[in-house]
PDB file of N, CA and C in Angstrom:
ATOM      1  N   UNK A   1      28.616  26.113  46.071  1.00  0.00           N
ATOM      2  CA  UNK A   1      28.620  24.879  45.308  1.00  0.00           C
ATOM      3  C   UNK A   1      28.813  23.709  46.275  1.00  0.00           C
ATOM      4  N   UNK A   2      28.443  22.694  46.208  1.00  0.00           N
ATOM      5  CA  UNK A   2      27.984  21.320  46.843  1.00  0.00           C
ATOM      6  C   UNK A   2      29.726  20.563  46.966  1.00  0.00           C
ATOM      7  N   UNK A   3      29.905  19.936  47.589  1.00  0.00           N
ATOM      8  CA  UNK A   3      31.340  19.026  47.592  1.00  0.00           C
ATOM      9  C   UNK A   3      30.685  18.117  46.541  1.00  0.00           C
ATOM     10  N   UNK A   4      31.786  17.297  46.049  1.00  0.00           N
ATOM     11  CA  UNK A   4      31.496  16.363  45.340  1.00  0.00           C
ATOM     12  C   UNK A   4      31.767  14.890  46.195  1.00  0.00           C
ATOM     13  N   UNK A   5      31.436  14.217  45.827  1.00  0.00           N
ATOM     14  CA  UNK A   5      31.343  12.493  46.506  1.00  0.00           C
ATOM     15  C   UNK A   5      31.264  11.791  45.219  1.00  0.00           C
ATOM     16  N   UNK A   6      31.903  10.411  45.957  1.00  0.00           N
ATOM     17  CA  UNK A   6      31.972   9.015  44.937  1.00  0.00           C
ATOM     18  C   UNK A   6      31.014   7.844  45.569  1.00  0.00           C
ATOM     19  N   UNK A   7      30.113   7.899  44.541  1.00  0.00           N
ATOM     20  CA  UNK A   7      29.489   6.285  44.781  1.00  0.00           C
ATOM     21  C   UNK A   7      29.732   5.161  44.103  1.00  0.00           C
ATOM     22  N   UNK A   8      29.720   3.751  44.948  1.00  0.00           N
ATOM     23  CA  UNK A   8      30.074   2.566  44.042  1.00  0.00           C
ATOM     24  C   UNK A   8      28.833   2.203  43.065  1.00  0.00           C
ATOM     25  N   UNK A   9      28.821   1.968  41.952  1.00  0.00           N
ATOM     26  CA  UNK A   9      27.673   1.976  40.903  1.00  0.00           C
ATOM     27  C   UNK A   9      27.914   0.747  40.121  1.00  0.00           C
ATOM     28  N   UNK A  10      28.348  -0.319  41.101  1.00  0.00           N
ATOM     29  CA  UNK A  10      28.892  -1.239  39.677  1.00  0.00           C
ATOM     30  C   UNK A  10      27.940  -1.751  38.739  1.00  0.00           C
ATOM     31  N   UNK A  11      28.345  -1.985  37.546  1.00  0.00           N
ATOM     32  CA  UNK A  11      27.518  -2.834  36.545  1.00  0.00           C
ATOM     33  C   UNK A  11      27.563  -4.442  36.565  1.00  0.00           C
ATOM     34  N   UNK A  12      25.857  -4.914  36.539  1.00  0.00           N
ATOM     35  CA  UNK A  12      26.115  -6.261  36.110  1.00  0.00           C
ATOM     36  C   UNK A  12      25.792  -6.485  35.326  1.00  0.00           C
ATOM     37  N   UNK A  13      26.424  -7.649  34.888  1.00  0.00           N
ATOM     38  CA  UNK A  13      26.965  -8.216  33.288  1.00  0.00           C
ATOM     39  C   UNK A  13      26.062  -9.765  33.639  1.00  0.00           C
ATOM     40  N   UNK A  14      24.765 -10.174  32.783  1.00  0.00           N
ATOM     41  CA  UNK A  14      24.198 -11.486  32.972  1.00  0.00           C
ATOM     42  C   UNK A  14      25.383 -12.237  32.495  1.00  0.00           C
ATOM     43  N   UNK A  15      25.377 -13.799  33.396  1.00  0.00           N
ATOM     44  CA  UNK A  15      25.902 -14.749  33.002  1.00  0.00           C
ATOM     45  C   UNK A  15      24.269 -15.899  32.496  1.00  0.00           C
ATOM     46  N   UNK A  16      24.431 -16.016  30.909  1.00  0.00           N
ATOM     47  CA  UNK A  16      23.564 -16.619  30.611  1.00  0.00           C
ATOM     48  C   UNK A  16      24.026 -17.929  30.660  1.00  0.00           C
ATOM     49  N   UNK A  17      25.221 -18.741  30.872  1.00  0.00           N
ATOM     50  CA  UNK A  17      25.453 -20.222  31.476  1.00  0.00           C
ATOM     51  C   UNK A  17      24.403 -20.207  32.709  1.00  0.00           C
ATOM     52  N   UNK A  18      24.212 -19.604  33.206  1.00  0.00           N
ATOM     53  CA  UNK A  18      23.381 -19.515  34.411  1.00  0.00           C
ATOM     54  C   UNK A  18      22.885 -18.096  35.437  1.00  0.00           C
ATOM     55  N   UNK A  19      22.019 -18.313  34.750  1.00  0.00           N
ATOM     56  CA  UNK A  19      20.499 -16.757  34.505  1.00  0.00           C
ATOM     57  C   UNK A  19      20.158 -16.085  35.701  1.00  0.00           C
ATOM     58  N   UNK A  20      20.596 -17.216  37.238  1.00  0.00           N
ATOM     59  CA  UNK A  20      20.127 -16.429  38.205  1.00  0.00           C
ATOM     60  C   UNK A  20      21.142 -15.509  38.581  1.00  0.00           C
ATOM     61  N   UNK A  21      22.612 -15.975  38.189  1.00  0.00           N
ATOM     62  CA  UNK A  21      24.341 -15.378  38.403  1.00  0.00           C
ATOM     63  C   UNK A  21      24.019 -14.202  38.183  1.00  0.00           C
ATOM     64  N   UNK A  22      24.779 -12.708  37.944  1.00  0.00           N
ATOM     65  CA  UNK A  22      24.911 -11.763  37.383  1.00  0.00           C
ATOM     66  C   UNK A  22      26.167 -11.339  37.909  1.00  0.00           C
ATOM     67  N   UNK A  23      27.532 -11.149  36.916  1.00  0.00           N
ATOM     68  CA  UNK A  23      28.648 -10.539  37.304  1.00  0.00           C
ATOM     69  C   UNK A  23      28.934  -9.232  37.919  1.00  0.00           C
ATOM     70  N   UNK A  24      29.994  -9.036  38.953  1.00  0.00           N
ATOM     71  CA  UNK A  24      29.596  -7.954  39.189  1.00  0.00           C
ATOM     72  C   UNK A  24      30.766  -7.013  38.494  1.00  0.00           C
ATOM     73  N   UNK A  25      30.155  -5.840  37.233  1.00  0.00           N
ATOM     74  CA  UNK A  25      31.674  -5.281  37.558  1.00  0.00           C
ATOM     75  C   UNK A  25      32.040  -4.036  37.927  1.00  0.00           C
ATOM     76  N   UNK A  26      33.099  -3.480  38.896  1.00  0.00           N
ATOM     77  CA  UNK A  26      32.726  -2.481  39.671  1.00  0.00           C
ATOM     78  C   UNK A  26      33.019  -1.204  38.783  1.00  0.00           C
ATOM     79  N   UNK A  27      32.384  -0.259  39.587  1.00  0.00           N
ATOM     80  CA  UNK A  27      32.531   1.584  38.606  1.00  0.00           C
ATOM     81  C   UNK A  27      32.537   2.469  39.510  1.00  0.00           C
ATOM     82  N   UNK A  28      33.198   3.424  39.495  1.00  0.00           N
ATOM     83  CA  UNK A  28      32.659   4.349  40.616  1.00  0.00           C
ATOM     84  C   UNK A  28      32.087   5.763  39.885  1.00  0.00           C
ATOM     85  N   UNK A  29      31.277   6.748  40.640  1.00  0.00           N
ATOM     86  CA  UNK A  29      30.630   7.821  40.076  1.00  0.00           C
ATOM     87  C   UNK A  29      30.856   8.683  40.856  1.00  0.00           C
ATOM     88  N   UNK A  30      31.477  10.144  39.992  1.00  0.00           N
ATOM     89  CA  UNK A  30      31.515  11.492  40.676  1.00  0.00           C
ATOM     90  C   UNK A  30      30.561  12.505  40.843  1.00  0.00           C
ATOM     91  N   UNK A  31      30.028  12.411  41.750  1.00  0.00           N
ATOM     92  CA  UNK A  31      28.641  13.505  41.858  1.00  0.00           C
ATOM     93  C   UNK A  31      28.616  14.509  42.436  1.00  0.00           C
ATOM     94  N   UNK A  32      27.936  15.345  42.556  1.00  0.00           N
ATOM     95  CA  UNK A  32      27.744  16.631  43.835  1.00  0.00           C
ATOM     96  C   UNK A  32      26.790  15.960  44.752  1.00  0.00           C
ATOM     97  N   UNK A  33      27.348  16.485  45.841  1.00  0.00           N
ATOM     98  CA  UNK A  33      26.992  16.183  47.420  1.00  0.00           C
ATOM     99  C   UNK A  33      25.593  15.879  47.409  1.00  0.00           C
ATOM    100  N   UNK A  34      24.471  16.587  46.872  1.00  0.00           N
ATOM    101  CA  UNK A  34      23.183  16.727  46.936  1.00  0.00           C
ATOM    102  C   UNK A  34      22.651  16.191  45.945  1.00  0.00           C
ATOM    103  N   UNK A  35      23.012  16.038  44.714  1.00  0.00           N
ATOM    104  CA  UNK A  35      22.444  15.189  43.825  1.00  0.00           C
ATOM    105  C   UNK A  35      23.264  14.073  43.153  1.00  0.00           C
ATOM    106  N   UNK A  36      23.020  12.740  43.929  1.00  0.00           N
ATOM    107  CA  UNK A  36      23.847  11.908  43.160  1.00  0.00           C
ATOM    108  C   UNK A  36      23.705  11.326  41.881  1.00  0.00           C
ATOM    109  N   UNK A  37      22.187  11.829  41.346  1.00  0.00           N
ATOM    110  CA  UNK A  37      21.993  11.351  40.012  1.00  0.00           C
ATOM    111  C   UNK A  37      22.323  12.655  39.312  1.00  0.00           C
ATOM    112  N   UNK A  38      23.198  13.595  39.474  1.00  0.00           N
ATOM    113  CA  UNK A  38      23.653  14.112  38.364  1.00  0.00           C
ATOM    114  C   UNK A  38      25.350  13.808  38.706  1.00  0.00           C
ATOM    115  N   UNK A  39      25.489  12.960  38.242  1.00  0.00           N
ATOM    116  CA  UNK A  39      26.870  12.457  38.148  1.00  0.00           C
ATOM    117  C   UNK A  39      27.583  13.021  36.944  1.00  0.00           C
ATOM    118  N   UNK A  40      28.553  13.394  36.589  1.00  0.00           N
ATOM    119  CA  UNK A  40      29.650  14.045  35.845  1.00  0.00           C
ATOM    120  C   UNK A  40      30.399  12.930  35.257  1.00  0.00           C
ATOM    121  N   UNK A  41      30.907  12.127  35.656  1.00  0.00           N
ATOM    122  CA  UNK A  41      32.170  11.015  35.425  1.00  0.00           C
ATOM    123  C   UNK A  41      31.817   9.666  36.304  1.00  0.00           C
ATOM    124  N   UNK A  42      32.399   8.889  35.779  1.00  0.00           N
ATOM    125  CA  UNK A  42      32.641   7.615  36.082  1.00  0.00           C
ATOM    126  C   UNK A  42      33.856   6.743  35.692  1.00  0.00           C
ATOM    127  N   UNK A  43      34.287   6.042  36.345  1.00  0.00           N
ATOM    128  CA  UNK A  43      35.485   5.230  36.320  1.00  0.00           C
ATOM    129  C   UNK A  43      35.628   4.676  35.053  1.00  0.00           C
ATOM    130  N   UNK A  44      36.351   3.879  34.570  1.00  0.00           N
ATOM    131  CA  UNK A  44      36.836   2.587  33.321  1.00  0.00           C
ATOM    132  C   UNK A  44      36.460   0.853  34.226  1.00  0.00           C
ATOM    133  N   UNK A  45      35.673   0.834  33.740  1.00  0.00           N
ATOM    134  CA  UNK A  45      35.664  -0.446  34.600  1.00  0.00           C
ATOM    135  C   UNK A  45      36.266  -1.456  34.292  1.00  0.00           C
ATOM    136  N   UNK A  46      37.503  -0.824  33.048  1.00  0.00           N
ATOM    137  CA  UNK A  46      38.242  -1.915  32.608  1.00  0.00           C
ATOM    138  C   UNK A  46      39.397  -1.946  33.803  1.00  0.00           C
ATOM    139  N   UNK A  47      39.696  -1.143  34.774  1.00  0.00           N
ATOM    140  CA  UNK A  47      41.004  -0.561  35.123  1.00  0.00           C
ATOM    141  C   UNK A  47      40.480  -1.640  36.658  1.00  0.00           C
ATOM    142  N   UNK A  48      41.566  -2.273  37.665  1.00  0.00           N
ATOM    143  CA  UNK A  48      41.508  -2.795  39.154  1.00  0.00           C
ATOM    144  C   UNK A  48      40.126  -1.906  39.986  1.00  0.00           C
ATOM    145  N   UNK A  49      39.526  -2.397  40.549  1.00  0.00           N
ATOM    146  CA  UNK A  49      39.123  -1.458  41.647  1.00  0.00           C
ATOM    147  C   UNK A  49      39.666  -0.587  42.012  1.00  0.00           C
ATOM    148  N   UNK A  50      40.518  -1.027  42.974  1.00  0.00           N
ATOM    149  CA  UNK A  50      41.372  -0.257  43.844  1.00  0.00           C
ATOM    150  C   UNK A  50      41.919   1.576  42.899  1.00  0.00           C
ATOM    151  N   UNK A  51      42.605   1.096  41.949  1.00  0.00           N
ATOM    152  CA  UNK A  51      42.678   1.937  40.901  1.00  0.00           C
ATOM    153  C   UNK A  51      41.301   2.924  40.819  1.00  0.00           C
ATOM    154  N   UNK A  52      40.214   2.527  40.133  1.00  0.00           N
ATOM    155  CA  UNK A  52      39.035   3.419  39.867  1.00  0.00           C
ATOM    156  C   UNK A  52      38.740   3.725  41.120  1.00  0.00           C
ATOM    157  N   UNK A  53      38.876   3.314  42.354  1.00  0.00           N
ATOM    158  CA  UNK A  53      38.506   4.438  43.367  1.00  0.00           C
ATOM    159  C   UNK A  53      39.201   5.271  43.578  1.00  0.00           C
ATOM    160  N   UNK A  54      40.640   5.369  43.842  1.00  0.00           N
ATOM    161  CA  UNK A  54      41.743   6.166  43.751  1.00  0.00           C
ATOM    162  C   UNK A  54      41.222   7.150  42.750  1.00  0.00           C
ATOM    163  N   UNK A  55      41.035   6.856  41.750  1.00  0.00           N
ATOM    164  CA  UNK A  55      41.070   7.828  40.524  1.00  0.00           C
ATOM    165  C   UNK A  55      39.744   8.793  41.300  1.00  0.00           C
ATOM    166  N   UNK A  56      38.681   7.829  41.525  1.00  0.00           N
ATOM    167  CA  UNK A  56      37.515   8.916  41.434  1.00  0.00           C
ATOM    168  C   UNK A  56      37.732   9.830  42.980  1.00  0.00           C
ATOM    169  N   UNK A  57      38.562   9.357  43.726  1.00  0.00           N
ATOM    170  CA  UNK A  57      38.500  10.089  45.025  1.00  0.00           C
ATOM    171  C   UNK A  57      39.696  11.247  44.443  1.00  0.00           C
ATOM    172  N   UNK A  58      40.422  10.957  44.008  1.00  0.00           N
ATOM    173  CA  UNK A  58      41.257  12.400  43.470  1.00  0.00           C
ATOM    174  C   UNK A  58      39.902  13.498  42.870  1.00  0.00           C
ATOM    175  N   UNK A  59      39.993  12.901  41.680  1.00  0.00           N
ATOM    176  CA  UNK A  59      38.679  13.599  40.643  1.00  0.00           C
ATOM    177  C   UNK A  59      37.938  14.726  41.922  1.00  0.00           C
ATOM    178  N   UNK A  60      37.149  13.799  42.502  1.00  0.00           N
ATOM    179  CA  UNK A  60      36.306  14.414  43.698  1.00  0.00           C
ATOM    180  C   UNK A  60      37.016  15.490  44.248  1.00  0.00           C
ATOM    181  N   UNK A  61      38.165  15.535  45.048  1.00  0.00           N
ATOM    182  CA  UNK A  61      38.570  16.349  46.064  1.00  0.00           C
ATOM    183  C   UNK A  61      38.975  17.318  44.690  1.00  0.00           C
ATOM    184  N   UNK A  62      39.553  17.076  43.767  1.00  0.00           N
ATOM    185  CA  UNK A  62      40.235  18.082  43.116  1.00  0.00           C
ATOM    186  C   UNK A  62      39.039  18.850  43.084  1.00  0.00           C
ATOM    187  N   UNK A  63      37.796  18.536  42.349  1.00  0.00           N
ATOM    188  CA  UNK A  63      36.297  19.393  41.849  1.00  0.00           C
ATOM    189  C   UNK A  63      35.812  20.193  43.372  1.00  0.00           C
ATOM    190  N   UNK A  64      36.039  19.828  44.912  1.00  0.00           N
ATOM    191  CA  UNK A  64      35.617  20.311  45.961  1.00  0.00           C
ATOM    192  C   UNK A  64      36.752  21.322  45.786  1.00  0.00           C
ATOM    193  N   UNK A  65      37.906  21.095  45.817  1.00  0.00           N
ATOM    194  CA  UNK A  65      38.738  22.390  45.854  1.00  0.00           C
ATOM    195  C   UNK A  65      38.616  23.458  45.088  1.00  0.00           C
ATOM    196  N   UNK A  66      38.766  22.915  43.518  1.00  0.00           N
ATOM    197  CA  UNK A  66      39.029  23.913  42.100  1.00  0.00           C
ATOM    198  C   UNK A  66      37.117  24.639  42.100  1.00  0.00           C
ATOM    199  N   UNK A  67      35.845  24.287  42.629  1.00  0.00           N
ATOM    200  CA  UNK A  67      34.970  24.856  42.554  1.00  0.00           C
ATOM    201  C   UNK A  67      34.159  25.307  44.067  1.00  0.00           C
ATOM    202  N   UNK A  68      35.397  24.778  45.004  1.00  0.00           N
ATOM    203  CA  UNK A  68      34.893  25.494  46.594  1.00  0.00           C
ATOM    204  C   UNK A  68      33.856  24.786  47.183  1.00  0.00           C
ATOM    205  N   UNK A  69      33.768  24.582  48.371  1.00  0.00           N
ATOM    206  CA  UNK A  69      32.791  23.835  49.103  1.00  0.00           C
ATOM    207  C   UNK A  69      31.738  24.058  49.690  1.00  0.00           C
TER     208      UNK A  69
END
């Protein structure tokens, strides 16, 4: 089985006060090593950055351990 990895995936949010803007807001995604478009989970993008990466880098290592590398 593949390690798992986190990519930053943030979402933007249009600001229609002004159309060229687009907010950024960040997310992170838990994938296997080899396919990052089959992602499993993703962050709360309600929660700090700092926070949702923490979270998804646990997530990750726990899934490389509990399913072997």
């Amino acid at each position: 089985m593949a390690r798992w990895f986190v990519s930053y995936c943030p979402h933007l949010e249009c600001n229609w006060a002004s159309p060229g803007d687009a907010l950024e807001i960040p997310c992170f995604r838990i994938h296997p090593e080899d396919d990052p478009d089959r992602w499993i989970a993703q962050t709360n993008p309600d929660l700090p950055p700092e926070v949702q990466e923490e979270s998804a880098l646990i997530i990750a290592d726990a899934l490389s351990k509990l399913l072997g590398e």
